[in-house]
PDB file of N, CA and C in Angstrom:
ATOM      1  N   UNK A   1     -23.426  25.227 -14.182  1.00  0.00           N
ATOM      2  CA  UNK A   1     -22.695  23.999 -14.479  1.00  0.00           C
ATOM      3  C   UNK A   1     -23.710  22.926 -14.858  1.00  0.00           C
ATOM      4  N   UNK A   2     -23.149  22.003 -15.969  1.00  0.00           N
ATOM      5  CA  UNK A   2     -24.391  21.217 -16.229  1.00  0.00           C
ATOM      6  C   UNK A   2     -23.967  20.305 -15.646  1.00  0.00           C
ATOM      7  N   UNK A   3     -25.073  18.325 -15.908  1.00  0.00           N
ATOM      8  CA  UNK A   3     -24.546  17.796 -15.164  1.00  0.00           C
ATOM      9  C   UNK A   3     -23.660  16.955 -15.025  1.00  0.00           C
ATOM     10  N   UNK A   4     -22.942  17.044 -16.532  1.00  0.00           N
ATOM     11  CA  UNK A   4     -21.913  16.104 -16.533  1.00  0.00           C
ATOM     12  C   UNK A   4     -20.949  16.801 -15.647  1.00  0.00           C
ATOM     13  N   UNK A   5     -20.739  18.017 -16.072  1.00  0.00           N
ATOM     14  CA  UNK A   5     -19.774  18.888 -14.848  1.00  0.00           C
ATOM     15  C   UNK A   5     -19.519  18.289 -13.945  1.00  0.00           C
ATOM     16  N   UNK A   6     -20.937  18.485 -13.005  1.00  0.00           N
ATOM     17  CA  UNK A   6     -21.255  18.176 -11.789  1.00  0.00           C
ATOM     18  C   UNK A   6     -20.688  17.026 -11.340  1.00  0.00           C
ATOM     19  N   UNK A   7     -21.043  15.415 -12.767  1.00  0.00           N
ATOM     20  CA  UNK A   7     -20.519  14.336 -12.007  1.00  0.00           C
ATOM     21  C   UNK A   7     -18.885  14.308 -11.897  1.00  0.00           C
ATOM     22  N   UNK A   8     -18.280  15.123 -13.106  1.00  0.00           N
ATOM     23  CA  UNK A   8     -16.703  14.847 -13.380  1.00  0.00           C
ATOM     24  C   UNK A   8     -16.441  15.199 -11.502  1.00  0.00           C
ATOM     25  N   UNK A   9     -16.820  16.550 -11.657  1.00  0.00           N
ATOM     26  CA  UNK A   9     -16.230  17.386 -10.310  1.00  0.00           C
ATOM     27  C   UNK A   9     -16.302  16.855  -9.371  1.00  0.00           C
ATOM     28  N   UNK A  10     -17.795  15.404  -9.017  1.00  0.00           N
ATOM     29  CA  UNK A  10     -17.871  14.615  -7.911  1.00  0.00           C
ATOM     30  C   UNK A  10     -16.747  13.756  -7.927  1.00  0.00           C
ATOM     31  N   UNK A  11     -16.465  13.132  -9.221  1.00  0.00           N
ATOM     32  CA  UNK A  11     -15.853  12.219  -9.367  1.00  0.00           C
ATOM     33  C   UNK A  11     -14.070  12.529  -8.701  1.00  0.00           C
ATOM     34  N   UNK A  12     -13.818  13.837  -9.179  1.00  0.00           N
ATOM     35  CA  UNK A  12     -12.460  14.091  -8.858  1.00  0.00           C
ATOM     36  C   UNK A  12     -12.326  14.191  -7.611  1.00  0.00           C
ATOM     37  N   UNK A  13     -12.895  15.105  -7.089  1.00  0.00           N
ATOM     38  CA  UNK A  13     -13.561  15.426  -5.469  1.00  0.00           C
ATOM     39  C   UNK A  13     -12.964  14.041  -5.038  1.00  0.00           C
ATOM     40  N   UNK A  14     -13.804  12.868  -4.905  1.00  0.00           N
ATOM     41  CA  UNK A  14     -13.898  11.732  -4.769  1.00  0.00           C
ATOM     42  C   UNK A  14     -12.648  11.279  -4.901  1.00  0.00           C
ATOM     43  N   UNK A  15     -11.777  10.944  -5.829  1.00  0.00           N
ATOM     44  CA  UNK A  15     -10.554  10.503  -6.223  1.00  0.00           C
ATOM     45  C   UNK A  15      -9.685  11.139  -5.177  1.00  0.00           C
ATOM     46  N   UNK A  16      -9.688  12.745  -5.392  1.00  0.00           N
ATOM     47  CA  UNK A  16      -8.639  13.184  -4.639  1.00  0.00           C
ATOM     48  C   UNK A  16      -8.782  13.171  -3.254  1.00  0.00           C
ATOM     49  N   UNK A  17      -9.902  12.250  -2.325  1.00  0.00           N
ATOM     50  CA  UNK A  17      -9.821  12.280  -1.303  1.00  0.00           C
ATOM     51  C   UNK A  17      -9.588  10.896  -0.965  1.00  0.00           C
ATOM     52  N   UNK A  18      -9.778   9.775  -2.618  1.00  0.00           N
ATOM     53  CA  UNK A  18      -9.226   8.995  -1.673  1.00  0.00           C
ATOM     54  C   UNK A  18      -7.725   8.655  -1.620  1.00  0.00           C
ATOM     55  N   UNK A  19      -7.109   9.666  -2.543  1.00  0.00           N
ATOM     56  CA  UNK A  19      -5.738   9.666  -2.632  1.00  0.00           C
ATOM     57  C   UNK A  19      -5.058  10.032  -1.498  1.00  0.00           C
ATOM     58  N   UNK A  20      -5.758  11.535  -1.107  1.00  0.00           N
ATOM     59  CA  UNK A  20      -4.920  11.414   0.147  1.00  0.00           C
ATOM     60  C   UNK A  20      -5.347  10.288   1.448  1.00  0.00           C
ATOM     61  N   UNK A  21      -6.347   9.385   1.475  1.00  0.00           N
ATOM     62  CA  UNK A  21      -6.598   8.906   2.280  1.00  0.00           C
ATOM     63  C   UNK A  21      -5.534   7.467   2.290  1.00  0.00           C
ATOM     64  N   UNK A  22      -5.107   6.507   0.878  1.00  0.00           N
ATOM     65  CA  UNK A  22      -4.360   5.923   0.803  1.00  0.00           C
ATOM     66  C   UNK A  22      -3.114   6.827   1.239  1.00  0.00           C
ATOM     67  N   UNK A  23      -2.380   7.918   0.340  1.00  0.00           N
ATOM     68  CA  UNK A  23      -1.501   8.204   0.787  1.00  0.00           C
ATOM     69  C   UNK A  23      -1.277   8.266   2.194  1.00  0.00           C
ATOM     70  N   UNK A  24      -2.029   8.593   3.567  1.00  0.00           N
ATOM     71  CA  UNK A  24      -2.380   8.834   4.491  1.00  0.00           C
ATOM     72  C   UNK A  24      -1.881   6.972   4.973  1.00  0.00           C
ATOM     73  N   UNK A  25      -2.762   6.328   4.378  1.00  0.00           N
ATOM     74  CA  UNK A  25      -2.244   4.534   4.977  1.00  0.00           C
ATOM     75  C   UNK A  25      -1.047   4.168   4.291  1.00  0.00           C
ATOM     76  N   UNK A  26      -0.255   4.680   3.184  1.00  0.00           N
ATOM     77  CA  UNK A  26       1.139   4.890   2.921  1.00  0.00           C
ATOM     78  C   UNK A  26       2.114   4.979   3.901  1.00  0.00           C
ATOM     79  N   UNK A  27       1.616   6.486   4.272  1.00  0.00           N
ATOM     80  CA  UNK A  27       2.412   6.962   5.444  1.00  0.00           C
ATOM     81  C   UNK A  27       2.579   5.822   6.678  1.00  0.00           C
ATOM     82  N   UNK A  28       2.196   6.131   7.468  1.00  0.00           N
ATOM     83  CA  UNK A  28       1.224   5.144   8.243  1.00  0.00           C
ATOM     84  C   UNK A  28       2.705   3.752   8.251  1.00  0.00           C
ATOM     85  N   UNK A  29       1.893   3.034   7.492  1.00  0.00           N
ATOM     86  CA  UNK A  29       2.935   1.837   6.864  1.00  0.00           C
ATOM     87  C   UNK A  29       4.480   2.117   6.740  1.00  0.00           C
ATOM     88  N   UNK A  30       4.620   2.915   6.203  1.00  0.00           N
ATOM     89  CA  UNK A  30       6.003   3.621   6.195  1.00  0.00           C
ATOM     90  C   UNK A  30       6.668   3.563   7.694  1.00  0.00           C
ATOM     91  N   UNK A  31       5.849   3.928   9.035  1.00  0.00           N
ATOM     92  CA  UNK A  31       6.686   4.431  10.051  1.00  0.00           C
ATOM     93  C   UNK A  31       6.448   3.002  10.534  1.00  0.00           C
ATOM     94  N   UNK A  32       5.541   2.764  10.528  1.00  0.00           N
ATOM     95  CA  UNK A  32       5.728   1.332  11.062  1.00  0.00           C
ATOM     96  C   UNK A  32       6.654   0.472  10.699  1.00  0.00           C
ATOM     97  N   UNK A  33       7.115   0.568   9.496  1.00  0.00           N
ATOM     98  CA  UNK A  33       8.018  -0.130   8.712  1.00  0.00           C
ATOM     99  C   UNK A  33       9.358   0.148   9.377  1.00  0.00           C
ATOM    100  N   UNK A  34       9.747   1.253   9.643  1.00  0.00           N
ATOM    101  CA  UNK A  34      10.554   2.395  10.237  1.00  0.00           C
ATOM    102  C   UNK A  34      10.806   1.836  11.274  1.00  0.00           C
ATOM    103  N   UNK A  35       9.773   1.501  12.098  1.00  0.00           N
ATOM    104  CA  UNK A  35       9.886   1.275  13.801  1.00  0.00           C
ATOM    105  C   UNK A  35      10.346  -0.272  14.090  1.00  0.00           C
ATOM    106  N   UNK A  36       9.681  -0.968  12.774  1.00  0.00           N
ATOM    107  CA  UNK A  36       9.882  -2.507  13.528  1.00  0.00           C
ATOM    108  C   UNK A  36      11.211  -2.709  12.473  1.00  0.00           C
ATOM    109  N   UNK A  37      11.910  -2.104  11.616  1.00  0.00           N
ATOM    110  CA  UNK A  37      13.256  -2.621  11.277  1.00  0.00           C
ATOM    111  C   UNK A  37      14.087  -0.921  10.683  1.00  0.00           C
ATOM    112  N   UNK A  38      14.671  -0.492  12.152  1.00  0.00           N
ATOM    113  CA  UNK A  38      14.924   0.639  11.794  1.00  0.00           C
ATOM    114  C   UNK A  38      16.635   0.940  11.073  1.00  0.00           C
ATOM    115  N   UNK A  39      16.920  -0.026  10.714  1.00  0.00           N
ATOM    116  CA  UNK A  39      18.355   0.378  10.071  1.00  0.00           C
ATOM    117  C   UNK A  39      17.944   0.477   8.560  1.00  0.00           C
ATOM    118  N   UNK A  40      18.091   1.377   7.710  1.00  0.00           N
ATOM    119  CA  UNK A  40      17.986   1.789   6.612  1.00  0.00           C
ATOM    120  C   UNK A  40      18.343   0.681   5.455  1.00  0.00           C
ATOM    121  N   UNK A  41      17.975   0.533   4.415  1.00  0.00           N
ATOM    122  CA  UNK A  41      18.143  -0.617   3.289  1.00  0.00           C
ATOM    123  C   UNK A  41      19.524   0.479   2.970  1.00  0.00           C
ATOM    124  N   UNK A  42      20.259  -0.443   2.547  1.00  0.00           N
ATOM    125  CA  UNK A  42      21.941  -0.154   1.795  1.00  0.00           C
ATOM    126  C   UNK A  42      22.237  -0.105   0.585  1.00  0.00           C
ATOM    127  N   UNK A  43      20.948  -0.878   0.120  1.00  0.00           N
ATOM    128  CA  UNK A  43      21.511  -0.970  -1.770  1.00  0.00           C
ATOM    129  C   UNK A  43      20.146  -0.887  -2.642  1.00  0.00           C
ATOM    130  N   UNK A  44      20.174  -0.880  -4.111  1.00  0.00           N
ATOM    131  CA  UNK A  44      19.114  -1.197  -4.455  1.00  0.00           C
ATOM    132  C   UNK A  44      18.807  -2.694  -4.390  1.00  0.00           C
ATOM    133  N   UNK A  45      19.435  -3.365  -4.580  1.00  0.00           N
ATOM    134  CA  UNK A  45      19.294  -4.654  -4.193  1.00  0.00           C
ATOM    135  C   UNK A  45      18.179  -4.892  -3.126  1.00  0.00           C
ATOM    136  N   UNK A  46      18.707  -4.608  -2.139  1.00  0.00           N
ATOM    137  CA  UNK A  46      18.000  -4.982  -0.984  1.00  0.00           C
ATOM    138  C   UNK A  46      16.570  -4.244  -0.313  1.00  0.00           C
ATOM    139  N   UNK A  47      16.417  -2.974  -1.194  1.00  0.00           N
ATOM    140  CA  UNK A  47      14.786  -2.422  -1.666  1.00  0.00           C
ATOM    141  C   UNK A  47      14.280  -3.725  -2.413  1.00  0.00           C
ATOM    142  N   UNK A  48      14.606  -3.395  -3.635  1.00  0.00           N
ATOM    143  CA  UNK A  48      14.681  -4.435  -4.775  1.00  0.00           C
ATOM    144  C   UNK A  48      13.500  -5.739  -4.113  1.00  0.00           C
ATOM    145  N   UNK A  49      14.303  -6.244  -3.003  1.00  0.00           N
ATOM    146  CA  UNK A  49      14.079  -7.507  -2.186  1.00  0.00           C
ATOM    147  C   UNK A  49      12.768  -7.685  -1.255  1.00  0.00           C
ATOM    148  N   UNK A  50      12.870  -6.300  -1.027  1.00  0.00           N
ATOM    149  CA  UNK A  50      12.042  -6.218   0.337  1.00  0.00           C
ATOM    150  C   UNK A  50      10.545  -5.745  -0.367  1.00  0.00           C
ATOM    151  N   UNK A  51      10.548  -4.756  -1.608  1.00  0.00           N
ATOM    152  CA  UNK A  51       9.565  -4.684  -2.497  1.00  0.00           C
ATOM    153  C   UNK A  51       8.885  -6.161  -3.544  1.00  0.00           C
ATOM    154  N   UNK A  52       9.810  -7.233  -3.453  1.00  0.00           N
ATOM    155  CA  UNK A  52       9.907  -8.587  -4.183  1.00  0.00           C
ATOM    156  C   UNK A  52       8.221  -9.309  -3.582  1.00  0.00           C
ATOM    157  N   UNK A  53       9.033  -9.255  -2.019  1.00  0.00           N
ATOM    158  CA  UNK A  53       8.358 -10.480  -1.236  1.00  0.00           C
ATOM    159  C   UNK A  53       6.877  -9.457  -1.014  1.00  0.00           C
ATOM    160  N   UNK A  54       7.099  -8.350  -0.680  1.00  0.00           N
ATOM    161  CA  UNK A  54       5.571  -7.951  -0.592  1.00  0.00           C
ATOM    162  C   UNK A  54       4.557  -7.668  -2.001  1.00  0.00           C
ATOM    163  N   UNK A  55       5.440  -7.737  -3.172  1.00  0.00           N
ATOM    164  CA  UNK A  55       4.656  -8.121  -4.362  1.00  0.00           C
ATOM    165  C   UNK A  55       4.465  -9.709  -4.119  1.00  0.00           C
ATOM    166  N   UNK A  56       5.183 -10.180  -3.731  1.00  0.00           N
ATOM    167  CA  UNK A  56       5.035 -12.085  -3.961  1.00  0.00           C
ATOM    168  C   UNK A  56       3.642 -12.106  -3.175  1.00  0.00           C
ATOM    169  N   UNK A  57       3.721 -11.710  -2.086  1.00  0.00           N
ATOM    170  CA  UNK A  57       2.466 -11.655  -0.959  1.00  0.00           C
ATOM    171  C   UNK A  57       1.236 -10.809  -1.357  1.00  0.00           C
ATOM    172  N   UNK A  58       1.328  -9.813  -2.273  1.00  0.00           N
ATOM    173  CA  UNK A  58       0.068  -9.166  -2.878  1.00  0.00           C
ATOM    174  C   UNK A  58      -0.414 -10.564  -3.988  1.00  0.00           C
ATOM    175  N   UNK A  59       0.837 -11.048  -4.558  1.00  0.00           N
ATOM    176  CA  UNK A  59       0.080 -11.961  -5.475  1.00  0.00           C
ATOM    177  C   UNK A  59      -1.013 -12.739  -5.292  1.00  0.00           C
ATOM    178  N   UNK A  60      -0.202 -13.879  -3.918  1.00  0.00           N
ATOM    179  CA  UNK A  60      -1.044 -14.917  -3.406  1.00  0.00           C
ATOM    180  C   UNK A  60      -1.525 -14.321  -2.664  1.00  0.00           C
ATOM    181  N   UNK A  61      -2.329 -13.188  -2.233  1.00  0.00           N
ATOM    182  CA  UNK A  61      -3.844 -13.192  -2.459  1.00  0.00           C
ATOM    183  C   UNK A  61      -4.184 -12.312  -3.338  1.00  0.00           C
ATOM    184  N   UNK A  62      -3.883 -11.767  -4.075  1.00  0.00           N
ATOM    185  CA  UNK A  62      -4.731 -11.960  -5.882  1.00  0.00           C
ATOM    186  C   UNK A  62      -5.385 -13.136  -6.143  1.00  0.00           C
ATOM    187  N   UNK A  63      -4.522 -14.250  -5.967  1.00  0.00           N
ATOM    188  CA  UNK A  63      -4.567 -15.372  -6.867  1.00  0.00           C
ATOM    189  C   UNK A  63      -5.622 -16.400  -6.095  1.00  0.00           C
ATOM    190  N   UNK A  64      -5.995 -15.754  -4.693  1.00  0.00           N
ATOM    191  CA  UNK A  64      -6.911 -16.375  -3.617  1.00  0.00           C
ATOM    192  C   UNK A  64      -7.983 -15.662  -3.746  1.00  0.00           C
ATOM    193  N   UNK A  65      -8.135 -14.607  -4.533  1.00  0.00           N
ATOM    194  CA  UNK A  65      -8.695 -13.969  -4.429  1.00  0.00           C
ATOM    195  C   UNK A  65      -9.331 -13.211  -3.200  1.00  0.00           C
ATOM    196  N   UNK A  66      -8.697 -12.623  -2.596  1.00  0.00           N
ATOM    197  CA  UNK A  66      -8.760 -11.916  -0.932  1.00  0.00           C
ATOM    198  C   UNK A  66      -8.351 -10.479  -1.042  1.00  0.00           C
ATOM    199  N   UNK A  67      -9.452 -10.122  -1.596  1.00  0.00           N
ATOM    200  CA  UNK A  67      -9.159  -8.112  -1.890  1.00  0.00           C
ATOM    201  C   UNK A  67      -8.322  -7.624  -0.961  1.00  0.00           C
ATOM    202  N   UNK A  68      -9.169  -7.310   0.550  1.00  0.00           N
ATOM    203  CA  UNK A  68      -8.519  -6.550   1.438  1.00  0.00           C
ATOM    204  C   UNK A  68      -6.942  -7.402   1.447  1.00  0.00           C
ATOM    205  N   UNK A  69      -6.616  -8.380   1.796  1.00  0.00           N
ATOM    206  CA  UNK A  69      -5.335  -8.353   2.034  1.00  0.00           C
ATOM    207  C   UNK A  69      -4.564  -8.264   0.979  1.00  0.00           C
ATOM    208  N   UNK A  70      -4.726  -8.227  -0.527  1.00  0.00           N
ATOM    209  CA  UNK A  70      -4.231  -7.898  -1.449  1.00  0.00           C
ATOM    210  C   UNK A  70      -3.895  -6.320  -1.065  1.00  0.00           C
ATOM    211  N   UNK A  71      -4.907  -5.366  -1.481  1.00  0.00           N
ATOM    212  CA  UNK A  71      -5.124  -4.031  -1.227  1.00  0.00           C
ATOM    213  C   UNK A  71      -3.543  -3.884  -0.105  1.00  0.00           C
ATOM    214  N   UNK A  72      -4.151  -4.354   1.567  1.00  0.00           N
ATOM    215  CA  UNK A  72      -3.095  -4.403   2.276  1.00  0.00           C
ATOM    216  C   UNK A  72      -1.297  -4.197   2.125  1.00  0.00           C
ATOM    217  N   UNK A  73      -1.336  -5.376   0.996  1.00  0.00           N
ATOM    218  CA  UNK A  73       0.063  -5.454   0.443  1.00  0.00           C
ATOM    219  C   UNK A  73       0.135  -4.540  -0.613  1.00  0.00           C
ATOM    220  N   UNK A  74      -0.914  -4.090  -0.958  1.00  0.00           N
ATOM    221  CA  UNK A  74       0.099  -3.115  -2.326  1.00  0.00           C
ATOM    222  C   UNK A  74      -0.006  -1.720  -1.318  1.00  0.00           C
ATOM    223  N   UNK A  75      -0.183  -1.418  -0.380  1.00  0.00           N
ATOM    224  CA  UNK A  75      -0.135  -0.522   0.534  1.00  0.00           C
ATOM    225  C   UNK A  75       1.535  -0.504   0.911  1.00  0.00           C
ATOM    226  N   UNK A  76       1.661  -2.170   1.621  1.00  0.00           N
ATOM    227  CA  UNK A  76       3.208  -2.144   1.721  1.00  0.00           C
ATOM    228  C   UNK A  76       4.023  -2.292   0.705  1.00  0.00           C
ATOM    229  N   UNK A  77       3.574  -2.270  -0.542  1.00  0.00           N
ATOM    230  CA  UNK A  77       4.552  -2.449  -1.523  1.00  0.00           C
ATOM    231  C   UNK A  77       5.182  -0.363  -2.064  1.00  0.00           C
ATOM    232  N   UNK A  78       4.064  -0.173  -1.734  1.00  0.00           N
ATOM    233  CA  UNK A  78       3.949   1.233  -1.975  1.00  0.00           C
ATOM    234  C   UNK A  78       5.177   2.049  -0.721  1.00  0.00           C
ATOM    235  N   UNK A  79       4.589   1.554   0.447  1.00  0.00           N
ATOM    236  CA  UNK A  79       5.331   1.811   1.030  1.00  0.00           C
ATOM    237  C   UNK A  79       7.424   1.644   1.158  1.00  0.00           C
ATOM    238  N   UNK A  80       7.426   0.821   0.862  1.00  0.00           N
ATOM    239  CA  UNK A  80       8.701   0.021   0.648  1.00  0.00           C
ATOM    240  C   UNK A  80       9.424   1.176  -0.426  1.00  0.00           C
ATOM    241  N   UNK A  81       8.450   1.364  -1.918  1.00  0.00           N
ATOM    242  CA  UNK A  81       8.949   2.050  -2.506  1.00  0.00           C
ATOM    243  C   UNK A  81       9.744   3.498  -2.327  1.00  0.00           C
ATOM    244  N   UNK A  82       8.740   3.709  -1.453  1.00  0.00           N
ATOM    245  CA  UNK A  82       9.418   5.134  -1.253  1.00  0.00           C
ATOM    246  C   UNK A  82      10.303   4.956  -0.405  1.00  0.00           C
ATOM    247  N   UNK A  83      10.322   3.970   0.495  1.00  0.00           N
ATOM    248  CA  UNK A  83      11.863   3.373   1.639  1.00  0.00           C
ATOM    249  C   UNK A  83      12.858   3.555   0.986  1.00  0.00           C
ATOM    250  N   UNK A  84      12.904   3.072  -0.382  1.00  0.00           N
ATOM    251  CA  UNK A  84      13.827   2.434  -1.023  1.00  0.00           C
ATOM    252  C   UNK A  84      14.364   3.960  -1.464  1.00  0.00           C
ATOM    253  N   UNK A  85      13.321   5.141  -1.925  1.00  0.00           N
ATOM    254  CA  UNK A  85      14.241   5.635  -2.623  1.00  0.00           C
ATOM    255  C   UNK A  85      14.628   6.782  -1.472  1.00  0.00           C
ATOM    256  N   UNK A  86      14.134   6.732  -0.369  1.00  0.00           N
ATOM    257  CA  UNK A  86      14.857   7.621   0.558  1.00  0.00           C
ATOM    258  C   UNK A  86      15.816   7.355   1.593  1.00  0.00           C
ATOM    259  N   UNK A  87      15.816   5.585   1.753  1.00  0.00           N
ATOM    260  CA  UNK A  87      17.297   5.156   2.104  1.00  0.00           C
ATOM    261  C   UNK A  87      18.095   4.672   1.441  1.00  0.00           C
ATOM    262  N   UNK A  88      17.844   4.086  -0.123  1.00  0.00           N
ATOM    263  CA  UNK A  88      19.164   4.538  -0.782  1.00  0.00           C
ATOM    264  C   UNK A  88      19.460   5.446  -1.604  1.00  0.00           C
ATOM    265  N   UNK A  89      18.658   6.279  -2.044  1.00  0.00           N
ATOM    266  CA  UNK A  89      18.523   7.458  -2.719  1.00  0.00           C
ATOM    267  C   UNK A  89      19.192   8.738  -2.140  1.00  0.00           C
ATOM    268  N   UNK A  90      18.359   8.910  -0.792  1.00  0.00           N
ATOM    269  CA  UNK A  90      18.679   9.787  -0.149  1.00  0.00           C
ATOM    270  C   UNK A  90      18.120  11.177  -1.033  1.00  0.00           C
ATOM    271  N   UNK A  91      18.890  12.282   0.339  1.00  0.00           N
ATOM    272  CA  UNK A  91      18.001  14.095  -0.135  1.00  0.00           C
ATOM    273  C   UNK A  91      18.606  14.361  -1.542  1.00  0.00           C
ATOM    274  N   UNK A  92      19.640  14.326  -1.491  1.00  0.00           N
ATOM    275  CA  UNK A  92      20.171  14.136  -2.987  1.00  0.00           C
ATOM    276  C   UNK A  92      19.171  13.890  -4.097  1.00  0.00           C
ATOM    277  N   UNK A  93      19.363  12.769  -4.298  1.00  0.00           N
ATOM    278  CA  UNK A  93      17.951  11.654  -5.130  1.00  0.00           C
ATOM    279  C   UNK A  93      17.057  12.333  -4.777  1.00  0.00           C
ATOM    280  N   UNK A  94      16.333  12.868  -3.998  1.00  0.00           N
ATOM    281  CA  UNK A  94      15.203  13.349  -4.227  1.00  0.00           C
ATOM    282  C   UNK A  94      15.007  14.563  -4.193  1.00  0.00           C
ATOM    283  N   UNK A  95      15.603  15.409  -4.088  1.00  0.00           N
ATOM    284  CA  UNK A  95      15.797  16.399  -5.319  1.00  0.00           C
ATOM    285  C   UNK A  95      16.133  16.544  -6.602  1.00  0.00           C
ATOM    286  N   UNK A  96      16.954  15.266  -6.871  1.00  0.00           N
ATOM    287  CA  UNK A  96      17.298  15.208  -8.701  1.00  0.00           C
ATOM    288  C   UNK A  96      15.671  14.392  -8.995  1.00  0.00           C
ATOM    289  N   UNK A  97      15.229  13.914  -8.129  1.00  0.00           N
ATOM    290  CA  UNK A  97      13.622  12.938  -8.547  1.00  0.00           C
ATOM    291  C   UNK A  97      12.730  14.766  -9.033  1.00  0.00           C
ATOM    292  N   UNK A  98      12.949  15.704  -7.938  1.00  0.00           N
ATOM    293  CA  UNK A  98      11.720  16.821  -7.973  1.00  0.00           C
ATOM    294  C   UNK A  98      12.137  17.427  -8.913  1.00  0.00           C
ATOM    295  N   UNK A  99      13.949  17.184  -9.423  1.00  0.00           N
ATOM    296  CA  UNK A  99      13.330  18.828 -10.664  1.00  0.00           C
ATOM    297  C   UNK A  99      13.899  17.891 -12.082  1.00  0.00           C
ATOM    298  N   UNK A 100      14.055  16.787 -12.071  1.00  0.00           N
ATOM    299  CA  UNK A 100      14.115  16.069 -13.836  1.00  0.00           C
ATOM    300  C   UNK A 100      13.028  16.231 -14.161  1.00  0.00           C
ATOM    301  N   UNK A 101      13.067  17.031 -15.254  1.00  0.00           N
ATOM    302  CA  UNK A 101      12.186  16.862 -16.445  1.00  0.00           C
ATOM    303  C   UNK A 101      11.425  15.796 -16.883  1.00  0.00           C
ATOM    304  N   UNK A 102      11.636  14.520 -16.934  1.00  0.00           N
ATOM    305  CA  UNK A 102      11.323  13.442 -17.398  1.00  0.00           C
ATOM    306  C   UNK A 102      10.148  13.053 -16.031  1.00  0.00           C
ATOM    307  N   UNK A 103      10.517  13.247 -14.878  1.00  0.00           N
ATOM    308  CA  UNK A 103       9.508  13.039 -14.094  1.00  0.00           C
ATOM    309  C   UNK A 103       8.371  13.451 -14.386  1.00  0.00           C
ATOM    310  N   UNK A 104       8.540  14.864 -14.829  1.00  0.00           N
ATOM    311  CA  UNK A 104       7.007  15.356 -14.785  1.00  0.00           C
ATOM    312  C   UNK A 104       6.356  15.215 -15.813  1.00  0.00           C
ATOM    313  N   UNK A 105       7.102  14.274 -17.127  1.00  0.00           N
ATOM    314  CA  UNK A 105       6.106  13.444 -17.936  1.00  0.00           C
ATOM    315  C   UNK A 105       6.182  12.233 -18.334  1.00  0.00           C
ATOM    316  N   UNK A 106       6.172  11.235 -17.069  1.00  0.00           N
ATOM    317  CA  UNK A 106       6.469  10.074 -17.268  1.00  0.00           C
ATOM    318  C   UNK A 106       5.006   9.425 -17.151  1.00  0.00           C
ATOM    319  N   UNK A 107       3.791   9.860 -16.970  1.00  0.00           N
ATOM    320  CA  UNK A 107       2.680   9.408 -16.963  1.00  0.00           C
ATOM    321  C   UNK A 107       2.376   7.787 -17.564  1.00  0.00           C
ATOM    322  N   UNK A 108       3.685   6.731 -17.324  1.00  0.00           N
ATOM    323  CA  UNK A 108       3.080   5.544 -18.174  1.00  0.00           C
ATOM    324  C   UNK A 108       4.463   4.865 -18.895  1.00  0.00           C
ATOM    325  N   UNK A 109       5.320   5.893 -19.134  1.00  0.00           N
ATOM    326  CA  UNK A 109       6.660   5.025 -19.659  1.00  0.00           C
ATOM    327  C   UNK A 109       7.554   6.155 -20.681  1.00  0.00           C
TER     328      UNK A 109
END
């Protein structure tokens, strides 16, 4: 292997560990989310809402420029997302999410 190889392969290596490591503080966030308001969102609306204010709150600190607690919030924004589509979506929804076609090439729009 030469060494660009070498760096791609570090590089992915790298990526894919820190994917699962966010995914990992996803999770995480998720149950906590779970624990301190455990009645399920009802509509899209009210995902919609709850994904709003923790983008509003990633903003201002963007705009303060304050990485970690930015980072922080797009953790819970991330999180929220998937709230949203497994309490109003439900197993249903996410099985029509795992086998549409369009999912598996939506890379961007």
């Amino acid at each position: 292997m030469n060494k660009p190889d070498q760096i791609m392969d570090a590089c992915m290596s790298d990526r894919s560990s820190s994917i699962m490591d966010v995914q990992s503080l996803v999770s995480a966030e998720l149950e906590r989310g779970y624990h301190k308001f455990p009645r399920p969102q009802s509509s899209l609306h009210e995902g919609y809402a709850v994904m709003l204010e923790e983008v509003d709150e990633m903003w201002t600190d963007i705009k303060a420029d304050r990485l970690a607690e930015a980072l922080i919030e797009a953790i819970q924004v991330a999180a929220m997302a998937i709230r949203l589509i497994v309490d109003v979506g439900g197993p249903d929804a996410i099985e029509m999410l795992r086998t549409r076609d369009h999912i598996k090439r939506m890379g961007g729009g």
